[in-house]
N, C-alpha and C. Protein backbone atom coordinates (compact mmCIF):
# COMPACT_ATOMS: atom_id res chain seq x y z
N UNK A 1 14.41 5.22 -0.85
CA UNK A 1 14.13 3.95 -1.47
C UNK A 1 14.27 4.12 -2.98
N UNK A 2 15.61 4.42 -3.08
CA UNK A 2 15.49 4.42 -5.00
C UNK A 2 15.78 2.96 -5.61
N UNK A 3 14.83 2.75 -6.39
CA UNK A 3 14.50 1.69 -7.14
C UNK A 3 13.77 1.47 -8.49
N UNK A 4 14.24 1.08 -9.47
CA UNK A 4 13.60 0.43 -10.74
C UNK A 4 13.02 -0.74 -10.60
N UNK A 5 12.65 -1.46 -9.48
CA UNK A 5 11.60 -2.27 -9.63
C UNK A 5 10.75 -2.11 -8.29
N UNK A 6 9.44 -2.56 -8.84
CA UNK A 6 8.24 -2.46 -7.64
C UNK A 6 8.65 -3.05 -6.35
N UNK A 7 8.16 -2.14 -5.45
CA UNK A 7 8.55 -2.48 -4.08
C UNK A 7 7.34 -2.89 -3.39
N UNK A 8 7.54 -3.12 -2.24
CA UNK A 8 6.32 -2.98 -1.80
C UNK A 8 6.18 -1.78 -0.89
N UNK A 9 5.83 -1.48 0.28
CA UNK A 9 5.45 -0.18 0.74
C UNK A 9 5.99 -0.57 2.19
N UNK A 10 6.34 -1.58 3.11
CA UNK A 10 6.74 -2.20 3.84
C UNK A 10 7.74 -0.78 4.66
N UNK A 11 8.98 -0.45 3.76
CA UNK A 11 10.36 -0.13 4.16
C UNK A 11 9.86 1.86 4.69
N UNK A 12 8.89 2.33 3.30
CA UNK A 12 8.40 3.47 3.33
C UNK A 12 7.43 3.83 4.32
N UNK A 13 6.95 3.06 4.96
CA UNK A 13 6.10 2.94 6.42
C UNK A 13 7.06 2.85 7.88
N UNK A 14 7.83 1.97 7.57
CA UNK A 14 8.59 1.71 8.95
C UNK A 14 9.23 3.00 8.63
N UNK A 15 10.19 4.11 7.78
CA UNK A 15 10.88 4.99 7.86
C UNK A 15 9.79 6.02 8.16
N UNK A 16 8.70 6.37 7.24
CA UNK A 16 8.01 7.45 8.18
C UNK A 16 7.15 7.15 9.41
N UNK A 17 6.68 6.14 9.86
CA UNK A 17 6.69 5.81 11.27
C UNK A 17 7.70 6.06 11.99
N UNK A 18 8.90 6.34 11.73
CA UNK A 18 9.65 7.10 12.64
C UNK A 18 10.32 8.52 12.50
N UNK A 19 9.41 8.88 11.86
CA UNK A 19 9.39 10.52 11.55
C UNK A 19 10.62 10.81 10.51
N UNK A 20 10.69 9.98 9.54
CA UNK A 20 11.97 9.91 8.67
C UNK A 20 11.12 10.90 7.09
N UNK A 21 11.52 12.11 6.96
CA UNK A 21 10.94 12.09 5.23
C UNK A 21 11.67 10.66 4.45
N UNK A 22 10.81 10.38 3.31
CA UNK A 22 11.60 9.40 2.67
C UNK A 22 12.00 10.10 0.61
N UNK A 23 12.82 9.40 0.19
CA UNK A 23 13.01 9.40 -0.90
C UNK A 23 12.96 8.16 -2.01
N UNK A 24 11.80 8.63 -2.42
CA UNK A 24 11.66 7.14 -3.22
C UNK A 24 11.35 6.93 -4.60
N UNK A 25 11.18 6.19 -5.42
CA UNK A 25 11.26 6.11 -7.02
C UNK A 25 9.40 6.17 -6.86
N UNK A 26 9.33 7.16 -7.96
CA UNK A 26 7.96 7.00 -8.60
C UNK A 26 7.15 5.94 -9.30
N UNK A 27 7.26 4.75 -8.38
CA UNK A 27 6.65 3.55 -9.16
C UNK A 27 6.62 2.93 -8.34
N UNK A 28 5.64 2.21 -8.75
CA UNK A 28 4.58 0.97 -7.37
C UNK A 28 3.88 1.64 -6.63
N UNK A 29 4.11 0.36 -5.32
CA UNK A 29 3.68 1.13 -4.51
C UNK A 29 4.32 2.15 -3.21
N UNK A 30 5.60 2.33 -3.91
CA UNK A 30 6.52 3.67 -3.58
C UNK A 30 5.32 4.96 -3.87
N UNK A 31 5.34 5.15 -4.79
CA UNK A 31 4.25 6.64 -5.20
C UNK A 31 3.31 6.56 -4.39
N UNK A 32 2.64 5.43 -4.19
CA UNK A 32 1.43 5.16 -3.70
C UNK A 32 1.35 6.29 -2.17
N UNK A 33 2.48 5.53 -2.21
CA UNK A 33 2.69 5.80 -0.38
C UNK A 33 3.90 6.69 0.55
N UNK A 34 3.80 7.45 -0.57
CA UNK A 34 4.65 8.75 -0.68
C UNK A 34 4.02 9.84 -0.89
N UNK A 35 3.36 11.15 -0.14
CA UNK A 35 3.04 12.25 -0.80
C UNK A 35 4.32 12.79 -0.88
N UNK A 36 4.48 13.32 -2.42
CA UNK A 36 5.56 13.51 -2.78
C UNK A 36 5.91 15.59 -2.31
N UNK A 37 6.30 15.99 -1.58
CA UNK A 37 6.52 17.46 -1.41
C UNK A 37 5.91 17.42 0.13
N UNK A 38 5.16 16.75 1.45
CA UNK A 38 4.64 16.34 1.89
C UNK A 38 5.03 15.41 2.89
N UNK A 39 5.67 14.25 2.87
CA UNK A 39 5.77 12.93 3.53
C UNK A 39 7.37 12.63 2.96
N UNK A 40 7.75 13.32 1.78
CA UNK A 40 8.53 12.68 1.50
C UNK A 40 8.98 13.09 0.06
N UNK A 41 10.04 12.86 -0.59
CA UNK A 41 10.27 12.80 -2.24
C UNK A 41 9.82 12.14 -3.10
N UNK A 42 9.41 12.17 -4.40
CA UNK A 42 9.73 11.37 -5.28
C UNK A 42 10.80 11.67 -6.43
N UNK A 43 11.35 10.75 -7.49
CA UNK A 43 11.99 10.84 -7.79
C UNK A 43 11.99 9.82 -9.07
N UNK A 44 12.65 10.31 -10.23
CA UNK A 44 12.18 9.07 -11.25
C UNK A 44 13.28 8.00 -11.20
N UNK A 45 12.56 6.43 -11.44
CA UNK A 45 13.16 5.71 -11.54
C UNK A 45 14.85 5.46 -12.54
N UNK A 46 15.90 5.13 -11.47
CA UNK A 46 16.83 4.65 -12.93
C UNK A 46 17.62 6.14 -12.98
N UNK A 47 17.07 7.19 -12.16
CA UNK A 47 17.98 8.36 -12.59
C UNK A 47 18.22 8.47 -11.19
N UNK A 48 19.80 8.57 -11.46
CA UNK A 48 20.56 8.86 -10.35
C UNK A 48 20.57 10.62 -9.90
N UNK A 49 20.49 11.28 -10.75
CA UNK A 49 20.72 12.75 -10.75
C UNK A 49 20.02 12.90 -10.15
N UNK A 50 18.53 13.14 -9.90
CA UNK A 50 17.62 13.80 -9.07
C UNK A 50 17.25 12.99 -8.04
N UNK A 51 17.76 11.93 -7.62
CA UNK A 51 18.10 10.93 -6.90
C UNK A 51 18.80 11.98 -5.51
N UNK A 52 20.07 12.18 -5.97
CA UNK A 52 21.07 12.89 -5.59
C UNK A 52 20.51 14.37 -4.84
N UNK A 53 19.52 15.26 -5.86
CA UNK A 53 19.41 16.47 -5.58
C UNK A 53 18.48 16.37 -4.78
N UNK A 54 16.79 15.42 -4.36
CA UNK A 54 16.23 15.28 -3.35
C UNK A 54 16.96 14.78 -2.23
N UNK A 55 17.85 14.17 -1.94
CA UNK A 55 18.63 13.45 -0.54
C UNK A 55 19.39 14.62 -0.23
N UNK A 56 20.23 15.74 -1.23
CA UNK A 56 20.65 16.87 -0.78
C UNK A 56 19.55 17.79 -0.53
N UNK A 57 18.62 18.26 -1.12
CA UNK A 57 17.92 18.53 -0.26
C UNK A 57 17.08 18.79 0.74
N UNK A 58 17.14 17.28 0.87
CA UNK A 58 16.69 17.18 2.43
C UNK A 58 17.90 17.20 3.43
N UNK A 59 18.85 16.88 3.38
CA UNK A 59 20.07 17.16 3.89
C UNK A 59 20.37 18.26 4.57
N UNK A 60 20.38 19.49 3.31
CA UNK A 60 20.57 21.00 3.72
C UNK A 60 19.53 21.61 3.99
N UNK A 61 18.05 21.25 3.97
CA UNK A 61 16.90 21.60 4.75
C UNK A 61 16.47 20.81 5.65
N UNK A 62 16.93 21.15 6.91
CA UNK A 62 16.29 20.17 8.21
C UNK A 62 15.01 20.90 8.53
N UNK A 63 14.67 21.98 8.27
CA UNK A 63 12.90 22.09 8.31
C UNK A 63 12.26 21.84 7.26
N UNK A 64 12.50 21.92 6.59
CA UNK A 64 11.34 20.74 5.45
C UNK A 64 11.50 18.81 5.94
N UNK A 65 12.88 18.86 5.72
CA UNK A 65 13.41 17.49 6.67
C UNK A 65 12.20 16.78 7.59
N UNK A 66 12.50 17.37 8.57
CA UNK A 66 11.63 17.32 9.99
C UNK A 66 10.21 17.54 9.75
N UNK A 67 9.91 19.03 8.57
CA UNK A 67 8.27 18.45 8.56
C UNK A 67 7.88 17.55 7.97
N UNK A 68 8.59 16.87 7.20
CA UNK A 68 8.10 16.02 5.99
C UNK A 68 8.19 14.85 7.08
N UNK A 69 8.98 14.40 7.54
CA UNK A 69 8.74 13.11 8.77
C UNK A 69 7.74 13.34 9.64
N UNK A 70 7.63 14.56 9.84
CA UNK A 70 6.48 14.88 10.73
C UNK A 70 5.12 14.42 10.48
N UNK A 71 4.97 14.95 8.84
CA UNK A 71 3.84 14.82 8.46
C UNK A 71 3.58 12.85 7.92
N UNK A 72 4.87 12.38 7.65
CA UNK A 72 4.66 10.94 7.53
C UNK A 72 4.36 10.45 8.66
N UNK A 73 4.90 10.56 9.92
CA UNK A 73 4.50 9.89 11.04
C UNK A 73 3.00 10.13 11.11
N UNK A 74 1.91 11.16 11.13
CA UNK A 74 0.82 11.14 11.03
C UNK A 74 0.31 10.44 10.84
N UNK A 75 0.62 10.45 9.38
CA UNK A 75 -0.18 9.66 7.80
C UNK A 75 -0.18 8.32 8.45
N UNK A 76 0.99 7.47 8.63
CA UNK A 76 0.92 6.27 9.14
C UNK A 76 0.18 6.01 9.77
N UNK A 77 0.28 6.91 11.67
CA UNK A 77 -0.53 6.89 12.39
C UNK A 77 -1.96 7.02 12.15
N UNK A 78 -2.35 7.64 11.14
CA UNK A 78 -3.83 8.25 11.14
C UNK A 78 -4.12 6.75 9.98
N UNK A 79 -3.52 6.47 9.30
CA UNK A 79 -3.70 5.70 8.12
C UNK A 79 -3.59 4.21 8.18
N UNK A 80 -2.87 3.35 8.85
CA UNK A 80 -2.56 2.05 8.95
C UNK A 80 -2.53 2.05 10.38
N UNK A 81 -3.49 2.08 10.97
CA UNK A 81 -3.95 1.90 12.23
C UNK A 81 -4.30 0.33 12.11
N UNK A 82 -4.77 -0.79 13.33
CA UNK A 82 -4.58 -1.90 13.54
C UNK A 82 -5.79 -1.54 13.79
N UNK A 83 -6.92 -1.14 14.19
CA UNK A 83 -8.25 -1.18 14.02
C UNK A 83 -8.97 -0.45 12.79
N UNK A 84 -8.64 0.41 12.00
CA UNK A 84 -8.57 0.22 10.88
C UNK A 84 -8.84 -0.83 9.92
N UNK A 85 -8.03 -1.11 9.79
CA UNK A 85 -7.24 -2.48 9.11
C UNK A 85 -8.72 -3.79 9.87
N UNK A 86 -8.62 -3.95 10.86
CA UNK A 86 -9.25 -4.74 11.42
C UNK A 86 -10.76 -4.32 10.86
N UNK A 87 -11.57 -3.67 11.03
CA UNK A 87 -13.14 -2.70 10.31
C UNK A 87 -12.96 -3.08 9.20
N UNK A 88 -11.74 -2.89 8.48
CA UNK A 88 -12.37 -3.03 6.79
C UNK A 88 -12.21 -4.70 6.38
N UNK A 89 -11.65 -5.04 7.23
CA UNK A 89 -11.68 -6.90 7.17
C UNK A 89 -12.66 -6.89 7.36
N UNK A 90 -13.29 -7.25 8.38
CA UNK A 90 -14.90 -7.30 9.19
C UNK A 90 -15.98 -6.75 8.29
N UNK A 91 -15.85 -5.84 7.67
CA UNK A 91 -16.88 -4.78 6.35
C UNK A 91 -16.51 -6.25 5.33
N UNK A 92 -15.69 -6.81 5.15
CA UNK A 92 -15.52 -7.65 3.67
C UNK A 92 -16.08 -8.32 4.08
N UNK A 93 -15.79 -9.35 5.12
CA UNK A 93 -16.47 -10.60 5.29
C UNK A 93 -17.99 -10.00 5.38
N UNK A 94 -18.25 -9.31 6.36
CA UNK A 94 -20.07 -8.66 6.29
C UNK A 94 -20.43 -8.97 5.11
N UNK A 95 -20.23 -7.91 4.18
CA UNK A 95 -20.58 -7.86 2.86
C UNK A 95 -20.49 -9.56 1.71
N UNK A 96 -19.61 -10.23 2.19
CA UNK A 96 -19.42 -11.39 1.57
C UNK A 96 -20.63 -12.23 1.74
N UNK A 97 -20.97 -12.23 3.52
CA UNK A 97 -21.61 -13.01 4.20
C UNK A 97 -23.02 -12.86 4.00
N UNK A 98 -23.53 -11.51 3.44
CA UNK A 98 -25.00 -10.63 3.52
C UNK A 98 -25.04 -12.03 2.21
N UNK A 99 -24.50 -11.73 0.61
CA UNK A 99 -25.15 -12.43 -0.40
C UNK A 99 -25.31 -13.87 -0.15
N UNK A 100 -26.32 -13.92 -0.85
CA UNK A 100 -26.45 -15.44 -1.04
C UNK A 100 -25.44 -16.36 -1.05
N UNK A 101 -25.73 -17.15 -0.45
CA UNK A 101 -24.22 -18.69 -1.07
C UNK A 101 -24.56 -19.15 -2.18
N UNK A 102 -25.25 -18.94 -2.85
CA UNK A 102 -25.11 -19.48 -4.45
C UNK A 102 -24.30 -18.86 -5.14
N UNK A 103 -23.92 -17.15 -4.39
CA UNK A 103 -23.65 -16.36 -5.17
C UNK A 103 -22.49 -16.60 -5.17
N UNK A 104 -21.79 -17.09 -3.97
CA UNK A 104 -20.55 -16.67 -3.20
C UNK A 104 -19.53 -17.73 -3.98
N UNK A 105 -20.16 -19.22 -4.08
CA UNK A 105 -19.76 -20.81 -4.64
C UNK A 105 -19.43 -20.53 -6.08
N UNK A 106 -17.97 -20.55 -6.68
CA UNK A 106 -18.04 -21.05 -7.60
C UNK A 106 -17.74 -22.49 -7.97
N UNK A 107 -18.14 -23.26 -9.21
CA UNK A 107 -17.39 -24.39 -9.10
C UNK A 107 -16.04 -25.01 -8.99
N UNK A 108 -16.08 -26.13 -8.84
CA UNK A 108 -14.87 -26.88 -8.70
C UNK A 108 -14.23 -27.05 -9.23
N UNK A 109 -12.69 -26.91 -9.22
CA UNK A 109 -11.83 -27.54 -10.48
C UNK A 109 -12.15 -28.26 -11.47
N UNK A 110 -12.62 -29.48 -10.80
CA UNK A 110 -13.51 -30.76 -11.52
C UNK A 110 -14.31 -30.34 -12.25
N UNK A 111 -15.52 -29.58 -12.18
CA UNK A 111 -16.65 -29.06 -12.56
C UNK A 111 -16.15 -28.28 -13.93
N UNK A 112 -15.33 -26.98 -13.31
CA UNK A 112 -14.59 -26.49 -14.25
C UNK A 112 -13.99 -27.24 -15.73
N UNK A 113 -13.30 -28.17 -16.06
CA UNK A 113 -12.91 -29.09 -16.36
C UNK A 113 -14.18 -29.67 -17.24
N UNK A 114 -14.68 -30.28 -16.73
CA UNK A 114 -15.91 -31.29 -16.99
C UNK A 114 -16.81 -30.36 -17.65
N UNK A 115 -17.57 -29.26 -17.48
CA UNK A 115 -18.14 -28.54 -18.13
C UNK A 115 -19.74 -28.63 -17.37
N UNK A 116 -19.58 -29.57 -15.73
CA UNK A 116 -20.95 -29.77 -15.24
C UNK A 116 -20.61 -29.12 -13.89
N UNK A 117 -21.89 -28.68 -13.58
CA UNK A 117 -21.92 -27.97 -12.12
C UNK A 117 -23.13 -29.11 -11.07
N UNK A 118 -22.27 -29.00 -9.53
CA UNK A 118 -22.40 -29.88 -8.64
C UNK A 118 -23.33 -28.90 -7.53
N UNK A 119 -23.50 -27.48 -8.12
CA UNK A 119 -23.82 -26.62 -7.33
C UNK A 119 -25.00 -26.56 -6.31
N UNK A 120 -26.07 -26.93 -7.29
CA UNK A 120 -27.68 -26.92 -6.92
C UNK A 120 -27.42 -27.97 -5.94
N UNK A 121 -26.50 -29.07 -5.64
CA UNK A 121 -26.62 -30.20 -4.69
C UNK A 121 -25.76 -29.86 -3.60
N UNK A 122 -24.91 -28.71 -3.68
CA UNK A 122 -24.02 -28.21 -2.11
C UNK A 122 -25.08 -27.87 -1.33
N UNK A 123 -24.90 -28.34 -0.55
CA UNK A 123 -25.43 -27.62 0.86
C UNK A 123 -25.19 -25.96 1.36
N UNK A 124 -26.64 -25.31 1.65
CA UNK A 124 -26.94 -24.23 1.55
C UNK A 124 -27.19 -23.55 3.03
């Protein structure tokens, strides 16, 4: 994934979900989601040269190759799990839901605007 502008992490998931090392620009959330030596390359943005020398060497090393997909397929697996994901939704709303609703309400556009709050009269 070499790129000079932010990506999202989308393309770098589906490739090591299938046991792919990846090569990707050091920025966004490419780095993020890249251990770089690990899961995969990094590489600096905008430069083609070392661009070149990580894809060759993953090329002419199929055991680093293969572990580095190896170890991304994990990461995914262990990491962006669908219950996962699901717990830490459920933890937000919890936590949202525990404070007060006074806390939770801010005002209204209108309110905003106007410089008066409608708050004390919402329903609680």
């Amino acid at each position: 994934m070499p790129s000079i502008w932010y990506e999202t992490f989308g393309l770098v998931a589906e490739a090591a979900a299938l046991g792919l090392p990846v090569v990707a620009s050091r920025i966004g959330a490419l780095e993020e989601n890249v251990v770089d030596g690990v899961t995969g390359l990094l590489v600096p943005p905008g430069r083609p040269e070392p661009l070149a020398r990580a894809i060759e060497r993953l090329w002419n090393d199929t055991r680093t190759s293969r572990a580095m997909g190896a170890a991304g397929r994990a990461r995914v697996r262990d990491t962006f799990r669908d219950d996962l994901h699901f717990e830490g939704i459920r933890a937000i709303y919890e936590r949202v839901l525990a404070e007060p609703r006074s806390a939770r309400q801010s005002p209204t556009p209108a309110e905003k605007r106007s410089g008066t709050s409608s708050m004390s009269s919402r329903p609680q």
